[in-house]
PDB file of N, CA and C in Angstrom:
ATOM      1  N   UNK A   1      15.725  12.442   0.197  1.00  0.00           N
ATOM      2  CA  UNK A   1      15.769  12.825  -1.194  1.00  0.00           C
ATOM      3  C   UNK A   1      16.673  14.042  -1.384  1.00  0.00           C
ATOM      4  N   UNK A   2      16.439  14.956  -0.387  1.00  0.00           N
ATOM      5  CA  UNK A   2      16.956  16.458  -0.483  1.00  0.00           C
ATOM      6  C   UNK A   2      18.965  15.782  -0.495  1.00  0.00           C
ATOM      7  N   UNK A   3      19.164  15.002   0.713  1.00  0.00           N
ATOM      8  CA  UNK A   3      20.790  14.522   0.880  1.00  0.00           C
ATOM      9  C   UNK A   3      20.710  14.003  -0.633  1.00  0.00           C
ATOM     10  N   UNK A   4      20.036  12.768  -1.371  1.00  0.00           N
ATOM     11  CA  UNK A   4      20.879  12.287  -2.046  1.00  0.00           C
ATOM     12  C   UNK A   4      21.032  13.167  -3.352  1.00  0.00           C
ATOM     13  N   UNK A   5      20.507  14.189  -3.626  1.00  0.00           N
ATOM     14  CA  UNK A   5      20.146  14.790  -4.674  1.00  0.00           C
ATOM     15  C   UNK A   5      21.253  15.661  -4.689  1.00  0.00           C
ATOM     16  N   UNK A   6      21.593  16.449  -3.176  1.00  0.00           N
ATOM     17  CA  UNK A   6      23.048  17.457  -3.097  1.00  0.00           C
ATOM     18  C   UNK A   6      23.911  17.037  -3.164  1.00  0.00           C
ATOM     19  N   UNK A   7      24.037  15.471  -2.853  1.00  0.00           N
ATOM     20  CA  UNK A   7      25.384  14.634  -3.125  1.00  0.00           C
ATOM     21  C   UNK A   7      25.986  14.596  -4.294  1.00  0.00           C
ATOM     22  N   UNK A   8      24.519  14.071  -4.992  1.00  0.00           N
ATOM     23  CA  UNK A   8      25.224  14.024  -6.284  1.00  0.00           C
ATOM     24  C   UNK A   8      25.372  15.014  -7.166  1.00  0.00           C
ATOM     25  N   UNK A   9      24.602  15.651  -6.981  1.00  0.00           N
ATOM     26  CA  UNK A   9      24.676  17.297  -7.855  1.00  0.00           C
ATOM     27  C   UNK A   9      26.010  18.086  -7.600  1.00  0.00           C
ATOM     28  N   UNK A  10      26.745  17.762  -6.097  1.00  0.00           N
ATOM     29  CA  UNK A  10      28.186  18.603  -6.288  1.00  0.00           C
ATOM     30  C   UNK A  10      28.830  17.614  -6.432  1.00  0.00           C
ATOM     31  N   UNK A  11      28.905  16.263  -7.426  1.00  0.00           N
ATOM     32  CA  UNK A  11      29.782  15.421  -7.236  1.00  0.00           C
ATOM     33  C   UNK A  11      30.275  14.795  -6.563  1.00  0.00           C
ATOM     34  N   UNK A  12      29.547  14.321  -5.528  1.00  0.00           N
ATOM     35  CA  UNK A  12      30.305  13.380  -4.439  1.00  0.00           C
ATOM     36  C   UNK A  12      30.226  12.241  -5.090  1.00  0.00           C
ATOM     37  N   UNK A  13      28.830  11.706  -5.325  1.00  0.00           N
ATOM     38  CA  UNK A  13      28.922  10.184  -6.020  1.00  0.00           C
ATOM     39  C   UNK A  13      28.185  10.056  -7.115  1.00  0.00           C
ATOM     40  N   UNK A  14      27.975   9.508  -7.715  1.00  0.00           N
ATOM     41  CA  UNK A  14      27.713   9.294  -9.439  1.00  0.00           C
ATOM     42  C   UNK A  14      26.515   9.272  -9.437  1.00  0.00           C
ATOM     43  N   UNK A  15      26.001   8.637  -8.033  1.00  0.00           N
ATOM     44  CA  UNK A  15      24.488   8.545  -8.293  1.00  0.00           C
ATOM     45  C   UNK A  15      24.073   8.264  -6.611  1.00  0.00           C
ATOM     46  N   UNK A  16      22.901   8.109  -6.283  1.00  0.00           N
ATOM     47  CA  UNK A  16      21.775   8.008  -4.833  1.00  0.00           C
ATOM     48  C   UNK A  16      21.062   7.356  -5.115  1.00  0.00           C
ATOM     49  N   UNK A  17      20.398   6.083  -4.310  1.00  0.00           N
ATOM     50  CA  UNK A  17      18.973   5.545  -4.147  1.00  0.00           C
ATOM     51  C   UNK A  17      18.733   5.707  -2.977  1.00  0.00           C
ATOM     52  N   UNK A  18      17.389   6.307  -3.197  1.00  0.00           N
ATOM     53  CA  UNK A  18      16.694   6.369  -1.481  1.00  0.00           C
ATOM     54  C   UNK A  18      15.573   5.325  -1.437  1.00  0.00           C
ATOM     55  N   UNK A  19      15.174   4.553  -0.339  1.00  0.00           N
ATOM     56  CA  UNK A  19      14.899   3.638  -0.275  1.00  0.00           C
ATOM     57  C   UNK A  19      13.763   3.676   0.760  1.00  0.00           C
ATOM     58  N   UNK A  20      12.845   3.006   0.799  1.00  0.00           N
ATOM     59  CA  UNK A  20      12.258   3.071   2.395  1.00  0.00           C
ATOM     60  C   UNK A  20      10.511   3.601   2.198  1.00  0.00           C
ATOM     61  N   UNK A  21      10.427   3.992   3.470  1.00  0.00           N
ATOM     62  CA  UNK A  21      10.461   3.658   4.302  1.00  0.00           C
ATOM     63  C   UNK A  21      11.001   2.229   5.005  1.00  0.00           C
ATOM     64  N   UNK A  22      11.996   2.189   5.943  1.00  0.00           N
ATOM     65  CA  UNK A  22      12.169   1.080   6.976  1.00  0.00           C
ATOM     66  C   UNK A  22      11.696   1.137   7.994  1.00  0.00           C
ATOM     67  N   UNK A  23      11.295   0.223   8.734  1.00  0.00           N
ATOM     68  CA  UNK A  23      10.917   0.236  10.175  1.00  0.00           C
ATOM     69  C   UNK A  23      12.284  -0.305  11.142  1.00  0.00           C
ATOM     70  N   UNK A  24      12.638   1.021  12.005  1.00  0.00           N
ATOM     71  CA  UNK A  24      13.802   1.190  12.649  1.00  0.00           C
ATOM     72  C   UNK A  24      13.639   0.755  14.384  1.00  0.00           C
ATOM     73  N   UNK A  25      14.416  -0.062  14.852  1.00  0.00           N
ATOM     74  CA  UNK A  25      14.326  -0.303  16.326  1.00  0.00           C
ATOM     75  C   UNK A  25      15.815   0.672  16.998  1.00  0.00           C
ATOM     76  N   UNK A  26      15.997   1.091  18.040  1.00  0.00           N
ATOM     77  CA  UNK A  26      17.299   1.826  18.142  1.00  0.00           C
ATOM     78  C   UNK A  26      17.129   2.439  19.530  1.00  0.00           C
ATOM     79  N   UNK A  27      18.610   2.907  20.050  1.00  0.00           N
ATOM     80  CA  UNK A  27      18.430   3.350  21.168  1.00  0.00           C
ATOM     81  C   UNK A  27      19.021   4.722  21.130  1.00  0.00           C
ATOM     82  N   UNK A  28      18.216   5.546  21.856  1.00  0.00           N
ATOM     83  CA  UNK A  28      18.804   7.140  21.448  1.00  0.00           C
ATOM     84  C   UNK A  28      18.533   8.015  22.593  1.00  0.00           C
ATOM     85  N   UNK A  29      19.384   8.695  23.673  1.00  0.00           N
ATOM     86  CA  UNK A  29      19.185   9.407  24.386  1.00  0.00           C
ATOM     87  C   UNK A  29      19.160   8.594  25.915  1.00  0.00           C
ATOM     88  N   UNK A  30      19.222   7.248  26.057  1.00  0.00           N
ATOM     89  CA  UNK A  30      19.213   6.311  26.891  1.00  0.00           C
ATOM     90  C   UNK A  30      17.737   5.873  26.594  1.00  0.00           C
ATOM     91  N   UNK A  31      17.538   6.385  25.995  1.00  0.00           N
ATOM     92  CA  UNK A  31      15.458   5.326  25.980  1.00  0.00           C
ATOM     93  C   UNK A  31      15.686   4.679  24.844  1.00  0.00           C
ATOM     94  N   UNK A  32      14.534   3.742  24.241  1.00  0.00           N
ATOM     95  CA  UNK A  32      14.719   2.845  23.417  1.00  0.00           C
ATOM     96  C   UNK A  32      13.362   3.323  22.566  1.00  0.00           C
ATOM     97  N   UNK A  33      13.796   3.241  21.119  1.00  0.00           N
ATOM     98  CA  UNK A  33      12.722   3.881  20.244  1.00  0.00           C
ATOM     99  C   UNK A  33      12.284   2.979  18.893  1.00  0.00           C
ATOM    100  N   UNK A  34      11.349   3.417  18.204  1.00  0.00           N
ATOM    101  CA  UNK A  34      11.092   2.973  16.711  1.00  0.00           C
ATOM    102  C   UNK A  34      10.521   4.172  16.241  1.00  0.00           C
ATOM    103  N   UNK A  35      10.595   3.735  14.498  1.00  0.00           N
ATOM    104  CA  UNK A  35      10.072   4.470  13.763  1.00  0.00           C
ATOM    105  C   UNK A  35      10.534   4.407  12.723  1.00  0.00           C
ATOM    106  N   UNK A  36       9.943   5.186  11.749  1.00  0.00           N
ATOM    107  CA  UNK A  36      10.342   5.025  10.537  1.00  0.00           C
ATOM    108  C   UNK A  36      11.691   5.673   9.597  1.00  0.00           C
ATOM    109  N   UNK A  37      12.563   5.556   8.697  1.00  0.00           N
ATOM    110  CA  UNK A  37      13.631   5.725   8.642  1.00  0.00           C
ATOM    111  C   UNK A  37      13.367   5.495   6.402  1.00  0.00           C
ATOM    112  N   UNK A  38      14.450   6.644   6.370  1.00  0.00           N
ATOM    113  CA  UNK A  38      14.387   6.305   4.822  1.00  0.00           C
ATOM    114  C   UNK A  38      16.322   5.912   4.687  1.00  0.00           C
ATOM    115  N   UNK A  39      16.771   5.302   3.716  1.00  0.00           N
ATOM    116  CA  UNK A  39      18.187   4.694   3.599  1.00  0.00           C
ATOM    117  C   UNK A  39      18.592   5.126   1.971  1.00  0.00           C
ATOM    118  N   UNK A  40      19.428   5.894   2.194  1.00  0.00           N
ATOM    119  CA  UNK A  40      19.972   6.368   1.121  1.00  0.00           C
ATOM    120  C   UNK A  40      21.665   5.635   0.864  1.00  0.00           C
ATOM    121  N   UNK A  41      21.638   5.154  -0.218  1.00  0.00           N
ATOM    122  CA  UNK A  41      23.063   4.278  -0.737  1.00  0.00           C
ATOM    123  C   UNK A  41      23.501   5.056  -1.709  1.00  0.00           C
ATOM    124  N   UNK A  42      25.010   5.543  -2.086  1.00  0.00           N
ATOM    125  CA  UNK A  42      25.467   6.358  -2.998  1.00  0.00           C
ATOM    126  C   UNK A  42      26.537   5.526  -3.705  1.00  0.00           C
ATOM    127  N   UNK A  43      26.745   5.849  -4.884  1.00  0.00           N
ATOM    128  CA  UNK A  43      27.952   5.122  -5.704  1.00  0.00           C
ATOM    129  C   UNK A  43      28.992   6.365  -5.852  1.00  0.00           C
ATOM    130  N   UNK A  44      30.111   5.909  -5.304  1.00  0.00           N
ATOM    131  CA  UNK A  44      31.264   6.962  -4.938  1.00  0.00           C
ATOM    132  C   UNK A  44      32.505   5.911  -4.972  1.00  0.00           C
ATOM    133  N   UNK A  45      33.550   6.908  -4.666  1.00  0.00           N
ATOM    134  CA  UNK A  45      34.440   6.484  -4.520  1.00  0.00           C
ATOM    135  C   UNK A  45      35.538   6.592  -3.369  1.00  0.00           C
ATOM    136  N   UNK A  46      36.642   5.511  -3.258  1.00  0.00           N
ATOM    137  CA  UNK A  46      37.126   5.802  -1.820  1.00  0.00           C
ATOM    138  C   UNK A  46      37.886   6.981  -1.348  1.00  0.00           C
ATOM    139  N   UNK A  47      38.527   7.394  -2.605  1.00  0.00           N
ATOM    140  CA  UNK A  47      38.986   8.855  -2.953  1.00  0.00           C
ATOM    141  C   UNK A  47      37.396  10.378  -2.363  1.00  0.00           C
ATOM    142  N   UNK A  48      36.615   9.931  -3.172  1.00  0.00           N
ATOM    143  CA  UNK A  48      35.671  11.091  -2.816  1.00  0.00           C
ATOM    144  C   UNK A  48      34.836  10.752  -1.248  1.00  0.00           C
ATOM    145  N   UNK A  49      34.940   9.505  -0.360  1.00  0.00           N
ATOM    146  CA  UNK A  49      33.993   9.120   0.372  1.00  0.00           C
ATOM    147  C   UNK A  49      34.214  10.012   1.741  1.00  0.00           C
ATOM    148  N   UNK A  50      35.243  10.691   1.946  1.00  0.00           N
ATOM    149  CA  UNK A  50      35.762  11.475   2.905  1.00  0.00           C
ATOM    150  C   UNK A  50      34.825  12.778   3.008  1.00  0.00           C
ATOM    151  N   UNK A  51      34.720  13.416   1.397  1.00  0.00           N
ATOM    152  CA  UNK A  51      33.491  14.378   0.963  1.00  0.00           C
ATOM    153  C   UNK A  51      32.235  14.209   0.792  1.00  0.00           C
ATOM    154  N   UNK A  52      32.232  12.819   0.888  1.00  0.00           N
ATOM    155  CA  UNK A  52      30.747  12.678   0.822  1.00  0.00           C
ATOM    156  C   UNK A  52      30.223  12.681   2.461  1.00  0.00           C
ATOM    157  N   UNK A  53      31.178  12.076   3.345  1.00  0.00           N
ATOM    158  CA  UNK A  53      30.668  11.936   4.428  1.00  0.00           C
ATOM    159  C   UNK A  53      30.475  13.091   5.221  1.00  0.00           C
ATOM    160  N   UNK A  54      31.258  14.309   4.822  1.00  0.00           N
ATOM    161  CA  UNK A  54      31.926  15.589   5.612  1.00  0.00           C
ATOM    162  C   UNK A  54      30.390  16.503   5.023  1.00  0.00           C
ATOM    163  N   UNK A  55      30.160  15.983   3.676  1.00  0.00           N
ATOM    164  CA  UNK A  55      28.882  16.922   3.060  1.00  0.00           C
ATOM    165  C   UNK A  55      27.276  16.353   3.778  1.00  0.00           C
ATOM    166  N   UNK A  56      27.128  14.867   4.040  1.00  0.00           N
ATOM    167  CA  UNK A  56      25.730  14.214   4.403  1.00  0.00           C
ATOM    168  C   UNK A  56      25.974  14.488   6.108  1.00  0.00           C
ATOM    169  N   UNK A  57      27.260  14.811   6.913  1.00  0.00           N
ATOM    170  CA  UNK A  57      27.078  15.258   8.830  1.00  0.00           C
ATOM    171  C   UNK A  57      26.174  16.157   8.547  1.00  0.00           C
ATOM    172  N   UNK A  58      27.075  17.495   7.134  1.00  0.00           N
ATOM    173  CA  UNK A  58      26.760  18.867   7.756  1.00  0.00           C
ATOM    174  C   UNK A  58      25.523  18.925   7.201  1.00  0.00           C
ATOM    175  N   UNK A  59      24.890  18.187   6.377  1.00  0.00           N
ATOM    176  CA  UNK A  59      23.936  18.908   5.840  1.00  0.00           C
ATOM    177  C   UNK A  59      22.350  17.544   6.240  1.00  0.00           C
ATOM    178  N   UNK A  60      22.799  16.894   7.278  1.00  0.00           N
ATOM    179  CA  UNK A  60      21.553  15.949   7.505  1.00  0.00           C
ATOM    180  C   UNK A  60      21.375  16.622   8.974  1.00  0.00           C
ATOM    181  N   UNK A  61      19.601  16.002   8.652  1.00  0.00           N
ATOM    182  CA  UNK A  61      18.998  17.071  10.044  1.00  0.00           C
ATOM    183  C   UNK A  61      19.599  16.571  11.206  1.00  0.00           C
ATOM    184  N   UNK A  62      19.619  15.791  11.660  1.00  0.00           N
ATOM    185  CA  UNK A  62      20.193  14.658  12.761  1.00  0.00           C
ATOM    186  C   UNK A  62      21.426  15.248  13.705  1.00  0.00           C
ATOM    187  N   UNK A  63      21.752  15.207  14.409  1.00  0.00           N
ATOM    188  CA  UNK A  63      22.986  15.246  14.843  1.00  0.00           C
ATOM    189  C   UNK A  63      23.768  14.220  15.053  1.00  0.00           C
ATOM    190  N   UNK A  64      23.515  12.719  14.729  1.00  0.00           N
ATOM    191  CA  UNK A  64      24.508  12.012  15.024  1.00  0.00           C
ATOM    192  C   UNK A  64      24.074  10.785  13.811  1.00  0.00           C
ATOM    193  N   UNK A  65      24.006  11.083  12.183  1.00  0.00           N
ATOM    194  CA  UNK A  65      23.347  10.378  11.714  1.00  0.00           C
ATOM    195  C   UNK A  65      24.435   9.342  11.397  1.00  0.00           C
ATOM    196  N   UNK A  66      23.750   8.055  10.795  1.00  0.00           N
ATOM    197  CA  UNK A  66      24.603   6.630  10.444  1.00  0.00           C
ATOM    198  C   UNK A  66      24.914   7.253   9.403  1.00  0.00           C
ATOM    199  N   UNK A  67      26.682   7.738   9.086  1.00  0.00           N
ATOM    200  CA  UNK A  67      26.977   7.459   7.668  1.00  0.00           C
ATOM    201  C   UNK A  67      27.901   5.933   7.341  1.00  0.00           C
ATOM    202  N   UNK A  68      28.017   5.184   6.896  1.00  0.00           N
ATOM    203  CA  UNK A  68      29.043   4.051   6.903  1.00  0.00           C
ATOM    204  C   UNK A  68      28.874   3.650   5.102  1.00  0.00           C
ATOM    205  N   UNK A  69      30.466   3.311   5.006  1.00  0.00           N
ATOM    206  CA  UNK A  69      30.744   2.545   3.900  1.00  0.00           C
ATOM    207  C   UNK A  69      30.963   1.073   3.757  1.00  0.00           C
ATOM    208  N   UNK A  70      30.405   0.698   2.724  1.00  0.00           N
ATOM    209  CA  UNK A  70      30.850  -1.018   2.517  1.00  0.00           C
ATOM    210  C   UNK A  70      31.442  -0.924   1.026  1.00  0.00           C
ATOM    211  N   UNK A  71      32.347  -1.838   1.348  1.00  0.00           N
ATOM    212  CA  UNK A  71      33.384  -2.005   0.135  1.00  0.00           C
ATOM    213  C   UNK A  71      32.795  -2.726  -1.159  1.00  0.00           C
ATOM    214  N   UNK A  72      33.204  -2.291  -2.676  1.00  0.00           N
ATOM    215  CA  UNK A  72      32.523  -3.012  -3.431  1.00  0.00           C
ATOM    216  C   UNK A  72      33.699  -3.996  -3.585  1.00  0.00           C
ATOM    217  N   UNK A  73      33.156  -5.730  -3.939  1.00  0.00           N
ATOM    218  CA  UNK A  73      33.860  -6.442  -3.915  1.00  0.00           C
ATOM    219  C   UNK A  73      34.213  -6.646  -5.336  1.00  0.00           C
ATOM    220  N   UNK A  74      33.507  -6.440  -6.011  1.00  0.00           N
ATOM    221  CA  UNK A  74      33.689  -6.533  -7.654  1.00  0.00           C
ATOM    222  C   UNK A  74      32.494  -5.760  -8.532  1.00  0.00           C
ATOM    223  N   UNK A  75      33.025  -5.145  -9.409  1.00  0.00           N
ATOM    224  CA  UNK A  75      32.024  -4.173 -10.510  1.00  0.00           C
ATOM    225  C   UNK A  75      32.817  -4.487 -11.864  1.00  0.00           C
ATOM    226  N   UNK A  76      32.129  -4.270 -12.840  1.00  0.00           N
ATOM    227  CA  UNK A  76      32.647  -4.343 -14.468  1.00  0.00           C
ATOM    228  C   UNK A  76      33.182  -2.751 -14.362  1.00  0.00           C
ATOM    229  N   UNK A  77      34.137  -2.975 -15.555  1.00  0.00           N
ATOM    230  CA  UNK A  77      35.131  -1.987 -15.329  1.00  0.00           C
ATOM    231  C   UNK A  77      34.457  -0.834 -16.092  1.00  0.00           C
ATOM    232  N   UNK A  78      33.396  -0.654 -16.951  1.00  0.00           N
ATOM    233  CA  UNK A  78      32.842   0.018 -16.827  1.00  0.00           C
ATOM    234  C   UNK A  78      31.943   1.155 -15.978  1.00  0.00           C
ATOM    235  N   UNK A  79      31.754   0.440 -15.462  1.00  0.00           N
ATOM    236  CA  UNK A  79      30.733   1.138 -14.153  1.00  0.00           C
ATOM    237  C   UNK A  79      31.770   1.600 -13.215  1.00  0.00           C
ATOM    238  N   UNK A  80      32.949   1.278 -12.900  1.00  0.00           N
ATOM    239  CA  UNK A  80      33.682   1.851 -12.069  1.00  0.00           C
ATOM    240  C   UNK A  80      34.460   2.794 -12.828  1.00  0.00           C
ATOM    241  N   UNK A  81      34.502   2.695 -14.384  1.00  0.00           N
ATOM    242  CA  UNK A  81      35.159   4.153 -15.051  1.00  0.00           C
ATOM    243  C   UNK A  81      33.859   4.825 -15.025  1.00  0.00           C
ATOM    244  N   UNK A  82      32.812   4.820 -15.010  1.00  0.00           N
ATOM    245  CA  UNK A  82      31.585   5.927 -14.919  1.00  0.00           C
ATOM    246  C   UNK A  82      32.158   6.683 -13.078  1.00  0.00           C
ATOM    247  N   UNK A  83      31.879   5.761 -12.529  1.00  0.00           N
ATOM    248  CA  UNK A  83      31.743   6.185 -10.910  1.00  0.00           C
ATOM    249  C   UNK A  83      33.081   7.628 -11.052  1.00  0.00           C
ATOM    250  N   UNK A  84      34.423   6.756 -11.389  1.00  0.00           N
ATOM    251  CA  UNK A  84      35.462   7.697 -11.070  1.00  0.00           C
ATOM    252  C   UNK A  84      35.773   8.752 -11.924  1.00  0.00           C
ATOM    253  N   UNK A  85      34.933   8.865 -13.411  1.00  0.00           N
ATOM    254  CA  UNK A  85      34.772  10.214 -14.121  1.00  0.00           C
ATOM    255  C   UNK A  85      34.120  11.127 -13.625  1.00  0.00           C
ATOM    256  N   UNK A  86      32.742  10.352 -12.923  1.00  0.00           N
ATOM    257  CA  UNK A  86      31.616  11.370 -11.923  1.00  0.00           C
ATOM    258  C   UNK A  86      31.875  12.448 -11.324  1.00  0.00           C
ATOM    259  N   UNK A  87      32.958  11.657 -10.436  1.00  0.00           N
ATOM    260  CA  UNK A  87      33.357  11.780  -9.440  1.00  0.00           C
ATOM    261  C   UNK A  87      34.685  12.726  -9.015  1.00  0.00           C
ATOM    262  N   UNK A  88      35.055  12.709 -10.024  1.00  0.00           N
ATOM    263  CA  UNK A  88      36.840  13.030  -9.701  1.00  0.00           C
ATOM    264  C   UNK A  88      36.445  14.681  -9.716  1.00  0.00           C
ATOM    265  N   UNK A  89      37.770  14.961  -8.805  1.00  0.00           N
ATOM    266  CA  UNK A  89      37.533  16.665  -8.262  1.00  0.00           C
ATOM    267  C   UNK A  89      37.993  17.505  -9.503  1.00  0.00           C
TER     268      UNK A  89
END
């Protein structure tokens, strides 16, 4: 909550959903683990995603957390003039 809330509050992306609890399988440290995991998705842009990623390293507890992007394949052109007004530096 705390990441998606600083994201969007300095403008990285227009908006955050945090999601979850998930139940996570994974391997970390050479042992093999579970547990629980929350998933935060942001609406940004490919222009700002460099800052978003450079802002959720430094500021997530983790040291090696999953940030990754997936491409939007299509949005109404609305919602993508919201995202890039949000957004823009």
């Amino acid at each position: 909550m705390r990441l998606a809330e600083s994201a969007t509050r300095a403008g990285l992306a227009a908006g955050g959903q945090v999601t979850g609890p998930v139940a996570s399988f994974f391997w970390h440290n050479g042992e093999f683990g579970q547990g629980e995991e929350w998933k935060v998705s942001f609406k940004t842009t490919e222009a700002r995603y460099p800052d978003l990623e450079a802002h959720l390293i430094e500021h997530h507890e983790w040291e090696n957390p999953e940030v990754s992007a997936v491409p939007l394949a299509r949005a109404s052109a609305s919602y993508v003039a919201w995202v890039e007004r949000i957004t823009a530096k």
